[in-house]
PDB file of N, CA and C in Angstrom:
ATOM      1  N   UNK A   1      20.390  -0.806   8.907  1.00  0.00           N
ATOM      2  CA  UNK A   1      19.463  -1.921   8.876  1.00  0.00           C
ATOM      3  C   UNK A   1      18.024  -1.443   8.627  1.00  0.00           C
ATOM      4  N   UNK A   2      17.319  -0.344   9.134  1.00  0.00           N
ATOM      5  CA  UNK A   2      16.364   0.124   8.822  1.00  0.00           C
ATOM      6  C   UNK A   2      15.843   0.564   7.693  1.00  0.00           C
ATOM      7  N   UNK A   3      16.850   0.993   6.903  1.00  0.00           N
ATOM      8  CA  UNK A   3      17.353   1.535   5.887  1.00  0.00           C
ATOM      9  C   UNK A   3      17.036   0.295   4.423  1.00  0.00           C
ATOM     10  N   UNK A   4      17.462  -0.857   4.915  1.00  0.00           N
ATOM     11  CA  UNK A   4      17.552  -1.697   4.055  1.00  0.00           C
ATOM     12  C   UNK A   4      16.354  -2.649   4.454  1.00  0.00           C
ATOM     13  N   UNK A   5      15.215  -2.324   5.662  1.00  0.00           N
ATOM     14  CA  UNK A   5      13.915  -3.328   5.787  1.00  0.00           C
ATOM     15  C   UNK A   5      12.914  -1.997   4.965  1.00  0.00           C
ATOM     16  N   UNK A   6      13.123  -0.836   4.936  1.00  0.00           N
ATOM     17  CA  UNK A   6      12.130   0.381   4.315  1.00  0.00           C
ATOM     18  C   UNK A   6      12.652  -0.180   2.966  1.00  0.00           C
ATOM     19  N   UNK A   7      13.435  -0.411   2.297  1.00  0.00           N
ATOM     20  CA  UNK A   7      13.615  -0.336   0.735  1.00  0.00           C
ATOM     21  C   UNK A   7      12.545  -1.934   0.625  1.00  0.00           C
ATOM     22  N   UNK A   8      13.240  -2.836   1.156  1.00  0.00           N
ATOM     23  CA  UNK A   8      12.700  -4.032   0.990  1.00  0.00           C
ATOM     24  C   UNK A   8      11.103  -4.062   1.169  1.00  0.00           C
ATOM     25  N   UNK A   9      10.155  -3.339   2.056  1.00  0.00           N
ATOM     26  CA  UNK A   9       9.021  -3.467   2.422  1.00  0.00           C
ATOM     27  C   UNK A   9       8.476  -2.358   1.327  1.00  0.00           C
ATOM     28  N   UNK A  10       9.379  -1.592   0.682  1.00  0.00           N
ATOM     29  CA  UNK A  10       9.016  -0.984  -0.409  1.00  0.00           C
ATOM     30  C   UNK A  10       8.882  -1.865  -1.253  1.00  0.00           C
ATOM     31  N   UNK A  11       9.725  -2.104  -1.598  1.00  0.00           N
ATOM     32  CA  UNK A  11       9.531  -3.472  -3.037  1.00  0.00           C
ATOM     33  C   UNK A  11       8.529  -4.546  -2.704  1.00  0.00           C
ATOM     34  N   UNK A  12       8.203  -4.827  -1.578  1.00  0.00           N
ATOM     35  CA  UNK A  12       6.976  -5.476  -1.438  1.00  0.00           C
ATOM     36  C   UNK A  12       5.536  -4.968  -1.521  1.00  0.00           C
ATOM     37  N   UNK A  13       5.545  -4.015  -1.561  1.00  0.00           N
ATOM     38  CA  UNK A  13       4.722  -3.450  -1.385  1.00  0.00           C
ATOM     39  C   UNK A  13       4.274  -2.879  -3.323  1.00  0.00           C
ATOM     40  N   UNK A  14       5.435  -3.052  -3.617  1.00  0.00           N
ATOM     41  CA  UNK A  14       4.993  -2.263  -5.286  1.00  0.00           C
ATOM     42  C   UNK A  14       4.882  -3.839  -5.691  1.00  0.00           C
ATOM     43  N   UNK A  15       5.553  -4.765  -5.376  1.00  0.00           N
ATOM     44  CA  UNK A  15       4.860  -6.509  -6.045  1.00  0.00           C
ATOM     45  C   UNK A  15       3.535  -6.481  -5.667  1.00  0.00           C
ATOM     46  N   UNK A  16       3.270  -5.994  -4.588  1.00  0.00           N
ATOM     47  CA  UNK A  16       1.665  -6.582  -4.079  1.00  0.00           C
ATOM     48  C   UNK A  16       0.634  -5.941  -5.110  1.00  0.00           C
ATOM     49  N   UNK A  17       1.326  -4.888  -5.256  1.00  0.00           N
ATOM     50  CA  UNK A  17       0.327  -3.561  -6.179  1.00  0.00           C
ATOM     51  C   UNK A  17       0.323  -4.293  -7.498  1.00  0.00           C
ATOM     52  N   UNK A  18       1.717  -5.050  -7.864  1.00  0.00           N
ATOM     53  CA  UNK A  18       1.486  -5.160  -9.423  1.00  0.00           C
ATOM     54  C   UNK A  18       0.348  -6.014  -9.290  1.00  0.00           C
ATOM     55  N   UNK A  19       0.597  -7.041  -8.119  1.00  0.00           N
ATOM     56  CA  UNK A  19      -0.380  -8.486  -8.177  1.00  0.00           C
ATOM     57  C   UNK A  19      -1.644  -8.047  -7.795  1.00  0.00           C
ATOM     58  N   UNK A  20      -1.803  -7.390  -7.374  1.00  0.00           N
ATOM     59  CA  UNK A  20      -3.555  -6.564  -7.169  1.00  0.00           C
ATOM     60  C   UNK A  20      -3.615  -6.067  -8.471  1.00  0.00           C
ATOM     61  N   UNK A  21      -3.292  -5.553  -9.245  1.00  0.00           N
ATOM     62  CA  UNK A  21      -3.561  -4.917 -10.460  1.00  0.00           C
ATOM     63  C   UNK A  21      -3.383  -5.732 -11.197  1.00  0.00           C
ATOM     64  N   UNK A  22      -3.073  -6.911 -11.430  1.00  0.00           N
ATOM     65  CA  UNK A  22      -3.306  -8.115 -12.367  1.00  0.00           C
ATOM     66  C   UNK A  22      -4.440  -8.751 -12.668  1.00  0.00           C
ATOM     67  N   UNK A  23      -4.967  -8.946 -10.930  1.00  0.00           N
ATOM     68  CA  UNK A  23      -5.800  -9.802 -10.931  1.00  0.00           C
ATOM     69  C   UNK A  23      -7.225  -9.341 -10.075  1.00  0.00           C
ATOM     70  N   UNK A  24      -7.332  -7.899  -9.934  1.00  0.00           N
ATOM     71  CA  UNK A  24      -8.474  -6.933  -9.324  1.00  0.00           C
ATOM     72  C   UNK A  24     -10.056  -7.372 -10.170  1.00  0.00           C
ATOM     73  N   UNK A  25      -9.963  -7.503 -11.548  1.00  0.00           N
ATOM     74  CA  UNK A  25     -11.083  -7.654 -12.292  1.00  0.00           C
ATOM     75  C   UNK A  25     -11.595  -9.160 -11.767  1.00  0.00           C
ATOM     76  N   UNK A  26     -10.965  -9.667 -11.297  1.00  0.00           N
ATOM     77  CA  UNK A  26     -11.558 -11.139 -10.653  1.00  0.00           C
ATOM     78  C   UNK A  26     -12.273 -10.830  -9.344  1.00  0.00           C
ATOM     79  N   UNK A  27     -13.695 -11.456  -8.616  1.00  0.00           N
ATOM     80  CA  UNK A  27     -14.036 -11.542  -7.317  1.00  0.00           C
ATOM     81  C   UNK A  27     -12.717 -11.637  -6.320  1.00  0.00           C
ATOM     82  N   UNK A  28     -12.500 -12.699  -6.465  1.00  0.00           N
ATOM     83  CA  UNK A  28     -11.504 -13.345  -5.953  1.00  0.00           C
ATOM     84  C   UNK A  28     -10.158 -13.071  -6.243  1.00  0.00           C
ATOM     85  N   UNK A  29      -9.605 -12.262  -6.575  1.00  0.00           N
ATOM     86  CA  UNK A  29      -8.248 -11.580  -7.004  1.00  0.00           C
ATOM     87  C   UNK A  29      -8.905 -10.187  -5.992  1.00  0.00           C
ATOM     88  N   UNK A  30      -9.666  -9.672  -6.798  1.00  0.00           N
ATOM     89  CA  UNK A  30      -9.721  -8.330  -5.256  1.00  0.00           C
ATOM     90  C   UNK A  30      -9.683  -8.634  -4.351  1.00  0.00           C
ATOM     91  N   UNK A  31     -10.340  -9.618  -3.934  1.00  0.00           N
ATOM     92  CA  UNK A  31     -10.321  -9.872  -2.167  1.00  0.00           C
ATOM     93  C   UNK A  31      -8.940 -10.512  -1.941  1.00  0.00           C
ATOM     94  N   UNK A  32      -8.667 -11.244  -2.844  1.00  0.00           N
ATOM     95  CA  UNK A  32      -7.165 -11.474  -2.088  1.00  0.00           C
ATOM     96  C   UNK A  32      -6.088 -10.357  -1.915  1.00  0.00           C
ATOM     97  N   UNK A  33      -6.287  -9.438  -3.294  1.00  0.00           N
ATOM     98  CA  UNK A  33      -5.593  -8.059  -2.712  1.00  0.00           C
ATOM     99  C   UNK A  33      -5.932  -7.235  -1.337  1.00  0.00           C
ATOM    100  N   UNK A  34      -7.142  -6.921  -1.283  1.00  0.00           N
ATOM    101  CA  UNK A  34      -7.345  -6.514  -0.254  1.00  0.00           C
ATOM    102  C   UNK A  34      -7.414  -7.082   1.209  1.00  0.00           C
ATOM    103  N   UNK A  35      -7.410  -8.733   1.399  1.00  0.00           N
ATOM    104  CA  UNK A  35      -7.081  -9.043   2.312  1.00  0.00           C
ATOM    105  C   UNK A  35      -5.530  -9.052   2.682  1.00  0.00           C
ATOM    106  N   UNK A  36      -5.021  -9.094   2.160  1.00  0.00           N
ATOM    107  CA  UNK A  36      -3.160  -9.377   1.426  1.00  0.00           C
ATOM    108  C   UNK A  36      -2.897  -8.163   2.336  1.00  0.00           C
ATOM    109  N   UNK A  37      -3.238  -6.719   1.876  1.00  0.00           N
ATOM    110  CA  UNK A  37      -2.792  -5.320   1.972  1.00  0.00           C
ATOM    111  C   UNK A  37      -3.723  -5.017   3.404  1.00  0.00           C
ATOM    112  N   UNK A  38      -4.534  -5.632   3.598  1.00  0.00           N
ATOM    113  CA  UNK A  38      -5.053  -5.340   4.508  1.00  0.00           C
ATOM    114  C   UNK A  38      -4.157  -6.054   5.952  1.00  0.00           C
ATOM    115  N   UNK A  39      -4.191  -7.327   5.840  1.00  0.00           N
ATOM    116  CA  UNK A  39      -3.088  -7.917   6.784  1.00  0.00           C
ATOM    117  C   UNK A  39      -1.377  -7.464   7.408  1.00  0.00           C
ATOM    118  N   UNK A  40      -1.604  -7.337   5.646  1.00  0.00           N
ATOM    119  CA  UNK A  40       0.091  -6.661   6.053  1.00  0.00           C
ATOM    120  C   UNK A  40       0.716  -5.538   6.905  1.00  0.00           C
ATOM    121  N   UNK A  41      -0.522  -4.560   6.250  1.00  0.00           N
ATOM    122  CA  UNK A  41      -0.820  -3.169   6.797  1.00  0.00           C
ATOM    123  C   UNK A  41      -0.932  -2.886   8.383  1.00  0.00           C
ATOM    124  N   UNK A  42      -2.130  -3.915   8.611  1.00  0.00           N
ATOM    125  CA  UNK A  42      -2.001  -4.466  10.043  1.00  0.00           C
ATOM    126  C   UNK A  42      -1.435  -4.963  10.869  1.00  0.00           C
ATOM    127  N   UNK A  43      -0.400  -5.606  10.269  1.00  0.00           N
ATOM    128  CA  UNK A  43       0.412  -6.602  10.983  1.00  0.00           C
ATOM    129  C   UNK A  43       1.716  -5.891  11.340  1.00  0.00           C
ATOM    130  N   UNK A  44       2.244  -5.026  10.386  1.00  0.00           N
ATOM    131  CA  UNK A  44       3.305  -4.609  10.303  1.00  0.00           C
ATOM    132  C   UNK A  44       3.434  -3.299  11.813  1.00  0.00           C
ATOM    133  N   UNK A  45       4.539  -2.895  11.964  1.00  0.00           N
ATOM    134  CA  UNK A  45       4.577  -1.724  13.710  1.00  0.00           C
ATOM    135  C   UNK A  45       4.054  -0.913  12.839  1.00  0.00           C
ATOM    136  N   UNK A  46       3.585   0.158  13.151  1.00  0.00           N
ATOM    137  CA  UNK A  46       3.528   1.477  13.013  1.00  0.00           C
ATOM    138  C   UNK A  46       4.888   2.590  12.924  1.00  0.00           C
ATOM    139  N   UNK A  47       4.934   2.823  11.593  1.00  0.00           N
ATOM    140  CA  UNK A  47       6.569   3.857  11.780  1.00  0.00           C
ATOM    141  C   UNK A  47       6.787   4.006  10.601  1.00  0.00           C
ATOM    142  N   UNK A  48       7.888   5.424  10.346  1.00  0.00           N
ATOM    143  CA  UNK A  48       8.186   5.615   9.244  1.00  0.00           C
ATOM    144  C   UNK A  48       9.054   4.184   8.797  1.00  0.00           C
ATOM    145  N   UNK A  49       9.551   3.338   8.953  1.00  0.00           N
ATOM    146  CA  UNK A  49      10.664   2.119   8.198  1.00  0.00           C
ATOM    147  C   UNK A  49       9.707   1.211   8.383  1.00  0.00           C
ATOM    148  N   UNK A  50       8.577   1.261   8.727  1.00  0.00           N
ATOM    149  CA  UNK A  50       7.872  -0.224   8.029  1.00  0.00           C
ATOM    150  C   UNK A  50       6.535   0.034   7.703  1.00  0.00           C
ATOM    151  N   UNK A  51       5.711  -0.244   8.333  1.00  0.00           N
ATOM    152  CA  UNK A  51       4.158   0.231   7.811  1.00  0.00           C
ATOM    153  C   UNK A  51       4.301   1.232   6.539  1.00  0.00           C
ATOM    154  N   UNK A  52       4.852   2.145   6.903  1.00  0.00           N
ATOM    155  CA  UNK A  52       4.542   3.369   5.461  1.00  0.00           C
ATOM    156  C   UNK A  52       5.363   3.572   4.605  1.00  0.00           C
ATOM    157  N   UNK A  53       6.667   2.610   4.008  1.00  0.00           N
ATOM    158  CA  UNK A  53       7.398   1.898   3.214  1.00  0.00           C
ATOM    159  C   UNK A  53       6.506   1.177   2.229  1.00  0.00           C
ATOM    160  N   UNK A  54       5.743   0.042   2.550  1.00  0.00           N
ATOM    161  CA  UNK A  54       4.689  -1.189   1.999  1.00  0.00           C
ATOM    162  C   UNK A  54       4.003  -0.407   1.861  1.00  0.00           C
ATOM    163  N   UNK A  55       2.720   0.685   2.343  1.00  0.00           N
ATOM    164  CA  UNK A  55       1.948   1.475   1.896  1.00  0.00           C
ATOM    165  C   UNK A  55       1.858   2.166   0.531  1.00  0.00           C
ATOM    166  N   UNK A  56       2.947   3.174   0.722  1.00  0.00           N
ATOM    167  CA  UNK A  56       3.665   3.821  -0.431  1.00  0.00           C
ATOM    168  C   UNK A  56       4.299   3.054  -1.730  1.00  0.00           C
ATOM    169  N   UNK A  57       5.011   1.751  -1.665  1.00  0.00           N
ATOM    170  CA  UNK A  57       4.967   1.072  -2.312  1.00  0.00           C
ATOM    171  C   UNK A  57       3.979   0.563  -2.887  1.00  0.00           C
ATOM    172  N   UNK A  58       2.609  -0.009  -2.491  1.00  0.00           N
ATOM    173  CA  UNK A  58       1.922  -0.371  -3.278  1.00  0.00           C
ATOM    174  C   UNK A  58       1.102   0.951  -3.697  1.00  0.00           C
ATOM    175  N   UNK A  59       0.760   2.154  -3.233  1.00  0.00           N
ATOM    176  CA  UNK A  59      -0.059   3.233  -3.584  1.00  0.00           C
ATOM    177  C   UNK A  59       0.725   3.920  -5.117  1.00  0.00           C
ATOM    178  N   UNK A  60       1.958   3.623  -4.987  1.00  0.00           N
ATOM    179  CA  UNK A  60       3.125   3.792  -6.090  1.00  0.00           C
ATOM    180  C   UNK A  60       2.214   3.261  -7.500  1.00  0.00           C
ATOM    181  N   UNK A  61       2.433   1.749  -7.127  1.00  0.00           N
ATOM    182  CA  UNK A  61       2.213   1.637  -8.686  1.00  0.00           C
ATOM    183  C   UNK A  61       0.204   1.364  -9.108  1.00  0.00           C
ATOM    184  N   UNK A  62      -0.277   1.462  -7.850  1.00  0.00           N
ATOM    185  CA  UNK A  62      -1.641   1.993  -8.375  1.00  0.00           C
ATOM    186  C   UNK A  62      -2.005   3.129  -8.890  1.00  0.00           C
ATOM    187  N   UNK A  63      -0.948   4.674  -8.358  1.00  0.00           N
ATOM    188  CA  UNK A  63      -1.003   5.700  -8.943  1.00  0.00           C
ATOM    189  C   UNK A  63      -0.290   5.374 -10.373  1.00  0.00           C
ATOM    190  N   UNK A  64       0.569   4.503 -10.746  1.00  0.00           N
ATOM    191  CA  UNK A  64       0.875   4.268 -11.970  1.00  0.00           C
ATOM    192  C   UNK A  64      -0.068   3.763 -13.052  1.00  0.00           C
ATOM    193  N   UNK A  65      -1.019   2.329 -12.628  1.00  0.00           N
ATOM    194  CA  UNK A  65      -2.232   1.979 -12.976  1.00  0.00           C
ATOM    195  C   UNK A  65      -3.041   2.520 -13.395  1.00  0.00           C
ATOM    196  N   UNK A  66      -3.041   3.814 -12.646  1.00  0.00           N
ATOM    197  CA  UNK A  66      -4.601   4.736 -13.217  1.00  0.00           C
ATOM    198  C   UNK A  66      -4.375   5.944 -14.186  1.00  0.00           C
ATOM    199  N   UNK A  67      -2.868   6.001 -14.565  1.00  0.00           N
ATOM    200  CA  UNK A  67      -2.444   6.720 -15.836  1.00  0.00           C
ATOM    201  C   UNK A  67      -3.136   6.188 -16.803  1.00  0.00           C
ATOM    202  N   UNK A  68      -3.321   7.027 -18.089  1.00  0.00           N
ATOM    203  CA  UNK A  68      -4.084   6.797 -19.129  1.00  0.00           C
ATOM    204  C   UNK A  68      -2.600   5.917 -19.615  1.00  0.00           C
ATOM    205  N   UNK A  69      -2.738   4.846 -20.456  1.00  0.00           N
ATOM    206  CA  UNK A  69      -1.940   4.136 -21.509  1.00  0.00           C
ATOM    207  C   UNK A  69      -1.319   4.403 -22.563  1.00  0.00           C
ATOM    208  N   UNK A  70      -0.625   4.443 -23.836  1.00  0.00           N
ATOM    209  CA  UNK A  70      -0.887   5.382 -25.138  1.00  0.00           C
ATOM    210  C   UNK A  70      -1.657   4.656 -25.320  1.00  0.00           C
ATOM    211  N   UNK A  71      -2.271   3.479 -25.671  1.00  0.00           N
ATOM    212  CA  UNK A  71      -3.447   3.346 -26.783  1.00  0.00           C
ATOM    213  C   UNK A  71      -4.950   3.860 -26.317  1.00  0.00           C
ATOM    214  N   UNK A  72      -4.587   4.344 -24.982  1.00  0.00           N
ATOM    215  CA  UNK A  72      -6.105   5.716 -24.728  1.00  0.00           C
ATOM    216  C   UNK A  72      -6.441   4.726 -23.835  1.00  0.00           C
ATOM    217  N   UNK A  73      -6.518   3.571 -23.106  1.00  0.00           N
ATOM    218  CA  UNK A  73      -7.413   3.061 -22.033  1.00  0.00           C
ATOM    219  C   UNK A  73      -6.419   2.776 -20.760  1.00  0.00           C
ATOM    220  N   UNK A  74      -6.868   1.968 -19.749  1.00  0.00           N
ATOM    221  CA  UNK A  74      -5.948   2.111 -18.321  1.00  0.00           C
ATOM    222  C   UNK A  74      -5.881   0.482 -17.769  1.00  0.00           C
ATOM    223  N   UNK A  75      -4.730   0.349 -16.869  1.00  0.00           N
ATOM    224  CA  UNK A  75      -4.793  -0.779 -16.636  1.00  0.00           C
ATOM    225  C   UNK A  75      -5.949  -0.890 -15.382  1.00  0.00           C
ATOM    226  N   UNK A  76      -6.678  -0.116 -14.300  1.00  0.00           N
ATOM    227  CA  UNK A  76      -7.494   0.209 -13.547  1.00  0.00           C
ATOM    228  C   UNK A  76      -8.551   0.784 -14.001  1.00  0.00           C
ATOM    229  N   UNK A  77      -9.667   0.068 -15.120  1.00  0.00           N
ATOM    230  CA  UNK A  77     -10.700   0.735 -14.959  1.00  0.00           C
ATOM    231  C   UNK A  77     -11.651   1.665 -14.488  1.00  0.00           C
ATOM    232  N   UNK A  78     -12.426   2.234 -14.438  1.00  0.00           N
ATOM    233  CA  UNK A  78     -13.428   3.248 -13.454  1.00  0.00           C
ATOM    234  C   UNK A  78     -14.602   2.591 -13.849  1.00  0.00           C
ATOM    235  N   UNK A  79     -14.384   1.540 -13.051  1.00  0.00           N
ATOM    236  CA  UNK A  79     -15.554   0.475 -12.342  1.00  0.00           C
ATOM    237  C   UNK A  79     -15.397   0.247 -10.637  1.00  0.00           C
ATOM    238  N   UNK A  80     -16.123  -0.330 -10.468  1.00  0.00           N
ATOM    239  CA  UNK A  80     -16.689  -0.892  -8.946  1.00  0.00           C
ATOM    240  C   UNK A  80     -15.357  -1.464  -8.697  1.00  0.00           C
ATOM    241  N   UNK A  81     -14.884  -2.403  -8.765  1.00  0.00           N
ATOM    242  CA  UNK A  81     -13.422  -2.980  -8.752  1.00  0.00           C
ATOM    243  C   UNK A  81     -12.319  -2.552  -8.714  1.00  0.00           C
ATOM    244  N   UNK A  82     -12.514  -1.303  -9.929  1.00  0.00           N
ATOM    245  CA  UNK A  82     -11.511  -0.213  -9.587  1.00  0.00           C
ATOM    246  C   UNK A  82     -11.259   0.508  -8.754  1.00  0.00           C
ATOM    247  N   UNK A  83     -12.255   0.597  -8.534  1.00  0.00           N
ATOM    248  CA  UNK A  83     -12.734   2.371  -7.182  1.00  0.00           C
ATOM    249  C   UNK A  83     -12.220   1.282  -5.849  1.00  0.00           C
ATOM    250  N   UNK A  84     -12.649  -0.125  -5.651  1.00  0.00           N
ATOM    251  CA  UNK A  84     -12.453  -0.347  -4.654  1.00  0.00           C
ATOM    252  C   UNK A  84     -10.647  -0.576  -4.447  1.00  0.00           C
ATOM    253  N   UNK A  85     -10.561  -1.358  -5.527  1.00  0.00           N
ATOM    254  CA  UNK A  85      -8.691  -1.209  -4.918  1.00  0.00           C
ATOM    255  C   UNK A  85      -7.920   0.163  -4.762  1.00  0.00           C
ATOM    256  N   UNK A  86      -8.417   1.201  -5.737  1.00  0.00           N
ATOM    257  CA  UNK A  86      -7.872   2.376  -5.510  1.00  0.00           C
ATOM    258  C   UNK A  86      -8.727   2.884  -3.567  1.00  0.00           C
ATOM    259  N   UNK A  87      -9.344   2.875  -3.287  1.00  0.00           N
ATOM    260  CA  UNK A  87      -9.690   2.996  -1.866  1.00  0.00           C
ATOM    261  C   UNK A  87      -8.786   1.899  -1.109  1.00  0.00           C
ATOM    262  N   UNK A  88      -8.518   0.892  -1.533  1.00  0.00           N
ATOM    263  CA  UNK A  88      -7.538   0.035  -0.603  1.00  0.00           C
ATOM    264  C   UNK A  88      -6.466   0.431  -0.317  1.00  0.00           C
ATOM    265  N   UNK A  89      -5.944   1.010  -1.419  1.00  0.00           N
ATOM    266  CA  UNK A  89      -4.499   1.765  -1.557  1.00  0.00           C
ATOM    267  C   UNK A  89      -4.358   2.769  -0.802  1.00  0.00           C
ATOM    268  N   UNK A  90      -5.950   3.800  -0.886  1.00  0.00           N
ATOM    269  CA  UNK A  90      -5.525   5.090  -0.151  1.00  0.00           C
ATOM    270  C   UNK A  90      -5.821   4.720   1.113  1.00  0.00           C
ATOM    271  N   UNK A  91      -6.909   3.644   1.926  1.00  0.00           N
ATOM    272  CA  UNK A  91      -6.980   3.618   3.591  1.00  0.00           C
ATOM    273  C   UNK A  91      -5.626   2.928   4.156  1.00  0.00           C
ATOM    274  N   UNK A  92      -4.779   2.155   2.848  1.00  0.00           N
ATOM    275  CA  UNK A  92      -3.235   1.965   3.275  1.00  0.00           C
ATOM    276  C   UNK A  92      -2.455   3.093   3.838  1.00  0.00           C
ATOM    277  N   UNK A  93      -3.101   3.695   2.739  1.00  0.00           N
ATOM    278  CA  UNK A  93      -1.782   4.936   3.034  1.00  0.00           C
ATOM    279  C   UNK A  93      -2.020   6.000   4.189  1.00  0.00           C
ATOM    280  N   UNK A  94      -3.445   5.969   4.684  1.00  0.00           N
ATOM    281  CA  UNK A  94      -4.146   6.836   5.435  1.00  0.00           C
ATOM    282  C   UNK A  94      -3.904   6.053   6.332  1.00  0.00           C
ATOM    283  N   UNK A  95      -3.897   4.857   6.716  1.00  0.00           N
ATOM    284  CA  UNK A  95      -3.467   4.012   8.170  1.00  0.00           C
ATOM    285  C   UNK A  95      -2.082   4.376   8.613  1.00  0.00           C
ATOM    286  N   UNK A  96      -1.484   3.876   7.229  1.00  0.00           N
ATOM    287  CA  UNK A  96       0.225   3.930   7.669  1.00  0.00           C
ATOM    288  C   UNK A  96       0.548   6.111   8.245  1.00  0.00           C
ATOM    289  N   UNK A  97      -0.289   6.532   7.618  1.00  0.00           N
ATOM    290  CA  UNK A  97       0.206   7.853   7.765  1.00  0.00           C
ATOM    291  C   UNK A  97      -0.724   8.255   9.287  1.00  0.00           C
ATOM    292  N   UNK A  98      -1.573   7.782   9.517  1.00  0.00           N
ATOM    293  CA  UNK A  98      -1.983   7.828  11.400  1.00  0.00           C
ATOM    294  C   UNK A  98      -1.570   7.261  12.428  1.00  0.00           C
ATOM    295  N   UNK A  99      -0.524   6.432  11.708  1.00  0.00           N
ATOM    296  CA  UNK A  99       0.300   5.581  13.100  1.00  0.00           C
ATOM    297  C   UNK A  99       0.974   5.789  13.347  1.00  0.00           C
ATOM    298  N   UNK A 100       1.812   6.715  12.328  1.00  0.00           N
ATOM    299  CA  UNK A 100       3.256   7.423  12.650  1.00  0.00           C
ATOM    300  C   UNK A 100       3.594   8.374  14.029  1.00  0.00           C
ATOM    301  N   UNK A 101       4.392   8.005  14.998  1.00  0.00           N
ATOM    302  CA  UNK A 101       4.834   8.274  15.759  1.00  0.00           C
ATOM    303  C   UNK A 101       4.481   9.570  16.003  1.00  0.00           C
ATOM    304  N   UNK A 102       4.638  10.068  16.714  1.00  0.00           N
ATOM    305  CA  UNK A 102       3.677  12.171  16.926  1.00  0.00           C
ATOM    306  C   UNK A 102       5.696  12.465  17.092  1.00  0.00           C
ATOM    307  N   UNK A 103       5.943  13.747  16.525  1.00  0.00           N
ATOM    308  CA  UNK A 103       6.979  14.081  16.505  1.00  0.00           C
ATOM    309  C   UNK A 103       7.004  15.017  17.910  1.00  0.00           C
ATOM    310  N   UNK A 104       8.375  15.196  18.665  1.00  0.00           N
ATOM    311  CA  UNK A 104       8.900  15.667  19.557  1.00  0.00           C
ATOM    312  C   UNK A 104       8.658  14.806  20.822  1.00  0.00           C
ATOM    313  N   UNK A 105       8.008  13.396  20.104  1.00  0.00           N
ATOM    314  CA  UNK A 105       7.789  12.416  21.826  1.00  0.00           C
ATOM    315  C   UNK A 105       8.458  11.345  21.387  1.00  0.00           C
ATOM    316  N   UNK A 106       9.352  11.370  22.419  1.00  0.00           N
ATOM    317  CA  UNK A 106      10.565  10.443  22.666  1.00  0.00           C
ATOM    318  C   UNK A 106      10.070   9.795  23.791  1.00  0.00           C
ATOM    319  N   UNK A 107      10.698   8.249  23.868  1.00  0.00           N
ATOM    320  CA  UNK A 107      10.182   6.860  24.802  1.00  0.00           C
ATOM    321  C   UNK A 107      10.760   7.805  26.202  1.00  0.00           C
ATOM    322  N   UNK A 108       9.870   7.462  26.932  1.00  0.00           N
ATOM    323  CA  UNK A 108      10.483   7.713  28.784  1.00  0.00           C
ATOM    324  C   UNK A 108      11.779   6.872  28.909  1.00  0.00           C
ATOM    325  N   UNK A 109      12.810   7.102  29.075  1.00  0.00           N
ATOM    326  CA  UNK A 109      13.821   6.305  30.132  1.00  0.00           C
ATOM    327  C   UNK A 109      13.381   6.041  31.333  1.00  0.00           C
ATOM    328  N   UNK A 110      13.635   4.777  32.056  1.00  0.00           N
ATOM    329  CA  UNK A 110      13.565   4.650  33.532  1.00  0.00           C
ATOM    330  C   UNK A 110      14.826   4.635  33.844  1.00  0.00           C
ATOM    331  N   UNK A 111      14.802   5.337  34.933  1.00  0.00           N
ATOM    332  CA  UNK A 111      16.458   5.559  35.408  1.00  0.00           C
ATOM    333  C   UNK A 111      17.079   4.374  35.877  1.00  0.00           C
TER     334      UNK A 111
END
């Protein structure tokens, strides 16, 4: 089951990216990306199967975005707009990757 909410919050997470990268050159298309990714990000537990599934998913296809094109230009400019969703993407990925559980600490049992 975990297994299949990480794939799914993946694929949400690369839709959100396409739809931020559609519509980033608008006022109002960035902020809805970044409120969008910002909420989600927030909202979601902290852990490898959810928070950093959606992260990685959308950081996915913004690292795809900022490939050069063949006809020589990008779908992510290097403008103000640009720089800012590419920073949205990475404090995603920098959140989801500080919440992650500290390894070798396991929950207390009460007897």
């Amino acid at each position: 089951m975990r297994v299949l909410t990480a794939v799914l919050l993946l694929a949400a997470g690369a839709v959100t990216g396409v739809a931020a990268v559609a519509v980033h050159q608008r006022w109002w298309g960035l902020t809805l990306a970044a409120v969008a990714v910002a909420a989600t990000v927030l909202t979601l537990p902290g852990g490898w199967w959810s928070r950093l599934p959606f992260s990685l998913g959308f950081a996915a296809v913004l690292g795809l975005a900022i490939t050069p094109r063949p006809e020589g230009d990008y779908l992510v400019p290097g403008n103000v707009r640009g720089y800012v969703l590419l920073a949205v993407g990475i404090l995603a990925v920098l959140i989801a990757v500080a919440t992650l559980p500290r390894p070798g600490r396991l929950p207390r049992m009460s007897p």
